[in-house]
N, C-alpha and C. Protein backbone atom coordinates (compact mmCIF):
# COMPACT_ATOMS: atom_id res chain seq x y z
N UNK A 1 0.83 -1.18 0.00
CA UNK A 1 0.00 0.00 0.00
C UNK A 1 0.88 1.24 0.00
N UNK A 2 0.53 2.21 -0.66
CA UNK A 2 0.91 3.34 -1.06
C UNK A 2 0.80 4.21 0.16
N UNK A 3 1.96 4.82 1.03
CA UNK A 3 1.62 5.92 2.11
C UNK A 3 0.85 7.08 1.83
N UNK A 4 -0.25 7.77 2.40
CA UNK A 4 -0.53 8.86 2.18
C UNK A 4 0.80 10.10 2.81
N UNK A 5 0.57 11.04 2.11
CA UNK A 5 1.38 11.99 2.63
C UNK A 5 1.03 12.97 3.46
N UNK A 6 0.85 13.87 4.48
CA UNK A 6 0.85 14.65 5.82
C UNK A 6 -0.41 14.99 5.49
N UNK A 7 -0.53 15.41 3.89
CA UNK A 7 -1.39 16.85 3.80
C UNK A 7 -2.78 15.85 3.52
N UNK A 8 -2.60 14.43 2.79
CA UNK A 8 -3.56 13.95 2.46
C UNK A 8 -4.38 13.41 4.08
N UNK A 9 -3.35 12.85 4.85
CA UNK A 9 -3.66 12.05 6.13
C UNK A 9 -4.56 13.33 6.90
N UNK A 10 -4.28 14.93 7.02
CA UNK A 10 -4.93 15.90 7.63
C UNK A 10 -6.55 15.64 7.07
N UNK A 11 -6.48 15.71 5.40
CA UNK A 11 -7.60 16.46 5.27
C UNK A 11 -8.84 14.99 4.90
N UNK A 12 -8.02 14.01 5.20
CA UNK A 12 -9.00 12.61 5.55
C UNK A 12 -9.47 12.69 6.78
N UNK A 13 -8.86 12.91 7.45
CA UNK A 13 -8.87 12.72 9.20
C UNK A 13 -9.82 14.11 9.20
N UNK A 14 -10.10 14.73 8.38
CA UNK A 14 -10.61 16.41 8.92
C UNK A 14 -12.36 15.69 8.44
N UNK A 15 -12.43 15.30 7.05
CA UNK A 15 -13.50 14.41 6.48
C UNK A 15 -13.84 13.25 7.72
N UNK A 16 -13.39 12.79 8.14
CA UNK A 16 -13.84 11.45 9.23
C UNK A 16 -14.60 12.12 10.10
N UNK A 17 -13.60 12.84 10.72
CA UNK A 17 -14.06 13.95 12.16
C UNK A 17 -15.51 14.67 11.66
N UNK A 18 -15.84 15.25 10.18
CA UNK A 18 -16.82 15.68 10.14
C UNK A 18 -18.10 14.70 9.96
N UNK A 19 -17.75 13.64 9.78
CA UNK A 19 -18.93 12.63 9.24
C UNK A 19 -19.76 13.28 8.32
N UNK A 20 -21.37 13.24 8.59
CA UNK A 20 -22.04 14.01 7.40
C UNK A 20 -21.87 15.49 7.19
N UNK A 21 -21.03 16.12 7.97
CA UNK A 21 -21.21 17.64 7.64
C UNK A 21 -19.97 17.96 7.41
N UNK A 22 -19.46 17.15 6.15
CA UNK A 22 -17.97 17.13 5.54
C UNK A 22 -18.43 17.71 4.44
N UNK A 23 -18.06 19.02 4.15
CA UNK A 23 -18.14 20.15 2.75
C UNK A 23 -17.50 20.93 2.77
N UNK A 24 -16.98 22.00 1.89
CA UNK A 24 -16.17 22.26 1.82
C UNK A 24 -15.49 23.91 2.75
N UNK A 25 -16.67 24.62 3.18
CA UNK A 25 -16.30 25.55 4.37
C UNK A 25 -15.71 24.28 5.69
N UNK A 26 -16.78 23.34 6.20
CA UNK A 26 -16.14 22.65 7.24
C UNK A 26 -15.10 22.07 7.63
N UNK A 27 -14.63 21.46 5.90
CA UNK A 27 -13.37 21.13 6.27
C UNK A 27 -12.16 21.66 6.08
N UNK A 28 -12.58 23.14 5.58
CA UNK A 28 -11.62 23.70 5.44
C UNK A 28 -11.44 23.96 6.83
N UNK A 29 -12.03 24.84 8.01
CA UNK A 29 -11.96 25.15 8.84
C UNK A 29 -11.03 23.75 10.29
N UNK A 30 -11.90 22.52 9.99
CA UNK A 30 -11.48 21.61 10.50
C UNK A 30 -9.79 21.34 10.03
N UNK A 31 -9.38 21.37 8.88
CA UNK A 31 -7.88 21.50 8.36
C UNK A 31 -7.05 22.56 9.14
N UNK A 32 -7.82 23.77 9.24
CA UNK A 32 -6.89 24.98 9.51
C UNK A 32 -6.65 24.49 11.31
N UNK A 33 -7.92 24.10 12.07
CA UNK A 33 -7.72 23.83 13.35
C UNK A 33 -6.70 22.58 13.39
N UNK A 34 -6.61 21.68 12.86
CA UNK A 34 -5.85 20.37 13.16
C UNK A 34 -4.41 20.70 12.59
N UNK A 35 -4.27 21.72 11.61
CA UNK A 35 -2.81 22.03 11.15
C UNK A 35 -2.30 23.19 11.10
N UNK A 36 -3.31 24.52 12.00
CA UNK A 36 -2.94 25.81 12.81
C UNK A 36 -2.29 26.39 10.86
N UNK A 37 -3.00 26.00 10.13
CA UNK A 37 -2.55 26.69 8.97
C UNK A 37 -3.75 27.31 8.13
N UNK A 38 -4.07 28.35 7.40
CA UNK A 38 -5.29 28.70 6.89
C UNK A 38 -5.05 28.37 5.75
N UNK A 39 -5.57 27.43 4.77
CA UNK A 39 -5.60 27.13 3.49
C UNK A 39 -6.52 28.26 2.57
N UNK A 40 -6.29 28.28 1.29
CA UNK A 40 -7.18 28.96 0.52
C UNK A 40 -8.09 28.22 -0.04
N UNK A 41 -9.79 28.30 -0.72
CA UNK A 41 -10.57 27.54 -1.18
C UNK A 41 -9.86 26.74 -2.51
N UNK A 42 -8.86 27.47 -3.27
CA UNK A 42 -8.25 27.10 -4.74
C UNK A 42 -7.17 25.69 -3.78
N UNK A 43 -6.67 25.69 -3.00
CA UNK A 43 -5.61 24.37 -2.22
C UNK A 43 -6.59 23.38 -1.92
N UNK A 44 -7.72 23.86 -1.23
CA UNK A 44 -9.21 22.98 -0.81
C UNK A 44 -9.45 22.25 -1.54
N UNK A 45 -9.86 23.02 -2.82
CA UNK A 45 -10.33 22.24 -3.35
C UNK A 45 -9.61 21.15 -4.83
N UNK A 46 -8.59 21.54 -4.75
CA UNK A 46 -7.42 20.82 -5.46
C UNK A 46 -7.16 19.41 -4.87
N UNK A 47 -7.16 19.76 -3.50
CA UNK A 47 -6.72 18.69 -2.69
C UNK A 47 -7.69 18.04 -2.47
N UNK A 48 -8.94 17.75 -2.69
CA UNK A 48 -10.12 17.15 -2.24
C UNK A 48 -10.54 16.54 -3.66
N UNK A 49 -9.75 17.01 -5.14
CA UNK A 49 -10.32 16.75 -6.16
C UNK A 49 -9.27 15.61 -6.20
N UNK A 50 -7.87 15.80 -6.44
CA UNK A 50 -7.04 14.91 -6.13
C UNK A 50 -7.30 13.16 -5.14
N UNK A 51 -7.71 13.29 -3.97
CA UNK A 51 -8.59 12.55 -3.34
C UNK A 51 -9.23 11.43 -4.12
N UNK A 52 -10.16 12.63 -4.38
CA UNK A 52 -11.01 11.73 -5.25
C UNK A 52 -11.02 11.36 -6.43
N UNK A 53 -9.83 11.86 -7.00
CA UNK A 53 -9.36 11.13 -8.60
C UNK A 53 -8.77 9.67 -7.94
N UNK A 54 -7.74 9.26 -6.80
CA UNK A 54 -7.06 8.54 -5.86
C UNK A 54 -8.27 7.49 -5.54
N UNK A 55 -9.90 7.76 -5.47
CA UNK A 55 -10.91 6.72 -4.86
C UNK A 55 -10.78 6.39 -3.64
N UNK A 56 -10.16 7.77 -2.73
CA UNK A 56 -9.90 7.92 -1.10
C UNK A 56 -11.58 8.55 -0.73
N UNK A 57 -12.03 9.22 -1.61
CA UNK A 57 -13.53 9.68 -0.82
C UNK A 57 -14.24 9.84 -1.88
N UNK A 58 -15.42 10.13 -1.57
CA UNK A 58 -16.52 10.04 -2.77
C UNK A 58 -16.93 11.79 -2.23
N UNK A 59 -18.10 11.73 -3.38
CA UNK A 59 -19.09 12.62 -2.89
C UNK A 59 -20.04 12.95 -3.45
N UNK A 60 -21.30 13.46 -3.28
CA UNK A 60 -22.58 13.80 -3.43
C UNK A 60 -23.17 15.34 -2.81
N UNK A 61 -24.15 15.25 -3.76
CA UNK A 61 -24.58 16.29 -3.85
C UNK A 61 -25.21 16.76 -2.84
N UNK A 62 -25.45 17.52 -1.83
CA UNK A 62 -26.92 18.27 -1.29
C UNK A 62 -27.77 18.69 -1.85
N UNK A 63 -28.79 19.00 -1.06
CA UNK A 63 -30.18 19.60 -1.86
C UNK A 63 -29.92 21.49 -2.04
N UNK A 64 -30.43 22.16 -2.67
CA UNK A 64 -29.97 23.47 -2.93
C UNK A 64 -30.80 24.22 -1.66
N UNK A 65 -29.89 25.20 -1.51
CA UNK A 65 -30.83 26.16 0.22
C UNK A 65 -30.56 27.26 -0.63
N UNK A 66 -31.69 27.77 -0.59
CA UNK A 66 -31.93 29.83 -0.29
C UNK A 66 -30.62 30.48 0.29
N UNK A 67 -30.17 30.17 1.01
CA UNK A 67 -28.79 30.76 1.57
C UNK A 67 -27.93 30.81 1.11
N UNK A 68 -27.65 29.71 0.22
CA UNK A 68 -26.45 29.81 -0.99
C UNK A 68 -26.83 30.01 -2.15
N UNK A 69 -28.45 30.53 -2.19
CA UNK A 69 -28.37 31.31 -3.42
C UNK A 69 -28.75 30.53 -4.11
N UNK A 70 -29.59 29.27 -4.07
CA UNK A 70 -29.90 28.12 -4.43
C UNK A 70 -28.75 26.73 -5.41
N UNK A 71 -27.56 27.22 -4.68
CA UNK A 71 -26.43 25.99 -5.26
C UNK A 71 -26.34 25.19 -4.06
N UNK A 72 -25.90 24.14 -4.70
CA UNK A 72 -25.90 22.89 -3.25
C UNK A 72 -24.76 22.29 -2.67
N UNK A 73 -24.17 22.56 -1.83
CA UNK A 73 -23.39 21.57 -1.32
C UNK A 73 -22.45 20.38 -1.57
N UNK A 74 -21.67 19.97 -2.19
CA UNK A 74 -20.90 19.12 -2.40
C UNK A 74 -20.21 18.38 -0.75
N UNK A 75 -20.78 17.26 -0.52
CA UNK A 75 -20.62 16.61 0.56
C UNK A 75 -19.66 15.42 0.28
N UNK A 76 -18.25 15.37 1.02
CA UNK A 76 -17.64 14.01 1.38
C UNK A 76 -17.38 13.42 2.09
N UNK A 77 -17.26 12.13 1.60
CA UNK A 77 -16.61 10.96 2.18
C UNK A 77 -15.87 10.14 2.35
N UNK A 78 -15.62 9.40 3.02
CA UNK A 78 -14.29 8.17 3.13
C UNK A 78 -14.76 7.00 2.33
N UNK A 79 -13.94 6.75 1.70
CA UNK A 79 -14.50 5.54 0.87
C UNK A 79 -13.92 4.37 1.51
N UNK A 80 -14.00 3.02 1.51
CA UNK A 80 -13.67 2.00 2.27
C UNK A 80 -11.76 1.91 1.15
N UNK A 81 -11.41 2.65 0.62
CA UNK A 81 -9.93 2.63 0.47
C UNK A 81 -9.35 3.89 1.23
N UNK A 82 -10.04 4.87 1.23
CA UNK A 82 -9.88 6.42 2.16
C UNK A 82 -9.85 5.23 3.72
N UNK A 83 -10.70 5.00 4.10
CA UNK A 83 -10.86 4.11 5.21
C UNK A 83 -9.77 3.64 5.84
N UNK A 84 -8.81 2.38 4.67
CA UNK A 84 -8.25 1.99 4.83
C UNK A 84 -6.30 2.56 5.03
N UNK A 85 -6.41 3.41 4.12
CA UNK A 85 -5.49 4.30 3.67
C UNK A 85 -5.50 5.25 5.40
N UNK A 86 -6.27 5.73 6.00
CA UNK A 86 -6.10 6.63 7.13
C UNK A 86 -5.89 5.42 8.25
N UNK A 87 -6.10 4.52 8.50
CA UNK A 87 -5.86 3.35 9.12
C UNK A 87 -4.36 3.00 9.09
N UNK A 88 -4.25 2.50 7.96
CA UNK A 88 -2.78 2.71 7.91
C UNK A 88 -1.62 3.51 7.93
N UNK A 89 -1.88 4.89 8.19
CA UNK A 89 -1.44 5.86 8.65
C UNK A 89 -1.10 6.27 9.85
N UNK A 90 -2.21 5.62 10.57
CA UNK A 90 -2.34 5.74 12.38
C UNK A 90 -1.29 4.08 12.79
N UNK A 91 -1.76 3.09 11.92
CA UNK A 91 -0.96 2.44 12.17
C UNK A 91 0.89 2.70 12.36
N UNK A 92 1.28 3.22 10.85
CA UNK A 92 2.43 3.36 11.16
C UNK A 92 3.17 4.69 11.83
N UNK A 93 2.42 5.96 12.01
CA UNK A 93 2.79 6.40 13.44
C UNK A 93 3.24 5.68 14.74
N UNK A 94 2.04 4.87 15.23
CA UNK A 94 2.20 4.17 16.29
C UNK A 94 3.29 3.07 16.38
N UNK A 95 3.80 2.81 14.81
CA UNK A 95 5.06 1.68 14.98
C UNK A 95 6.56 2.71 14.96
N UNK A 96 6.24 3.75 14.28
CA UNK A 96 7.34 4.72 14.48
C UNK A 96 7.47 5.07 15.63
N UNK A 97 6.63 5.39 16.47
CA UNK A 97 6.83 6.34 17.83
C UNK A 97 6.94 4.91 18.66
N UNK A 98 6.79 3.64 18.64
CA UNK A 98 6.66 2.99 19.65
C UNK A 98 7.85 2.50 20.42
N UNK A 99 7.96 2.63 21.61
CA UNK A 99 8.84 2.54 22.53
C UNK A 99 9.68 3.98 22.65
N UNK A 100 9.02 5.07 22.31
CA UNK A 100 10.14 6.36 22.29
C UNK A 100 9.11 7.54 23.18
N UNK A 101 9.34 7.23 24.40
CA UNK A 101 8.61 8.31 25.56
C UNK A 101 9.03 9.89 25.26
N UNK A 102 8.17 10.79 25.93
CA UNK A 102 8.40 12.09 25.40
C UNK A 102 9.87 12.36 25.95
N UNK A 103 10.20 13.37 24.92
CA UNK A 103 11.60 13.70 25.24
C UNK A 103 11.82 15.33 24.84
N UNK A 104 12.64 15.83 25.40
CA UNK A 104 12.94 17.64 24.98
C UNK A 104 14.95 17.36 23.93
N UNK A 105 14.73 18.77 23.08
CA UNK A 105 15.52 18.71 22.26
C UNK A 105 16.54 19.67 23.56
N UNK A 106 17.58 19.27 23.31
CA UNK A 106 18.78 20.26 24.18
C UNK A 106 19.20 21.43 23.32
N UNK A 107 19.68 22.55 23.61
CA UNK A 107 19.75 23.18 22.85
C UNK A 107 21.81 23.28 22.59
N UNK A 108 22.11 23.08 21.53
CA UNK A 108 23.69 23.41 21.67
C UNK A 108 24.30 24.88 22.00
C-alpha cells in the first residue's frame, strides 16, 4: 500500500471527524484547526479533487438552500480505500513512535 502523505492524512482525518457535515467551508476550517494553517478555497479544493481522482472519498450532492443562493453543497466521504489508507497511517505512526517516551531537544 501506497503511504498517504501529511497533507492527504490531515484532510482525511478532517473528512472522518466531520462525518455528514464534511463540505467544503467545514473542512476547510477543520484542516486549519488540526494544522494551525489557513488554506485557501483554490488548495481545498485541489486537494479534495485529487482525493477523489485517488478513490480515497466520494461525494454527493446536497439539496440546494436559499442561503447559498440556491447551489448545493458538495458533501464528502471516506470511501472504504480512504478508510483503509487513514488506518494505515495511524498504524504506522504508532510503529514509528513505539517505545520512544516524550523527550525535549537540548539546545547546543
Amino acid at each position: 500500500m501506497k503511504y498517504l502523505t501529511r497533507q492527504e492524512e490531515i484532510y482525511l482525518l478532517a473528512i472522518w471527524r466531520l462525518q455528514d457535515d464534511a463540505y467544503g467551508v467545514q473542512i476547510k476550517k477543520q484542516v486549519a484547526e488540526m494544522s494551525t494553517k489557513n488554506i485557501s478555497y483554490g488548495a481545498l479544493y485541489f486537494t479534495l479533487e485529487q482525493l477523489f481522482k485517488k478513490d480515497l472519498v466520494s461525494r454527493t450532492v446536497g439539496e440546494p438552500t436559499p442561503v447559498r443562493g440556491g447551489c448545493s453543497k458538495i458533501y464528502y466521504h471516506l470511501t472504504p480505500k480512504g478508510k483503509n489508507a487513514l488506518n494505515a497511517a495511524y498504524e504506522l505512526h504508532h510503529s514509528i513512535w513505539d517505545g520512544v517516551s516524550l523527550f525535549t531537544f537540548e539546545e547546543s
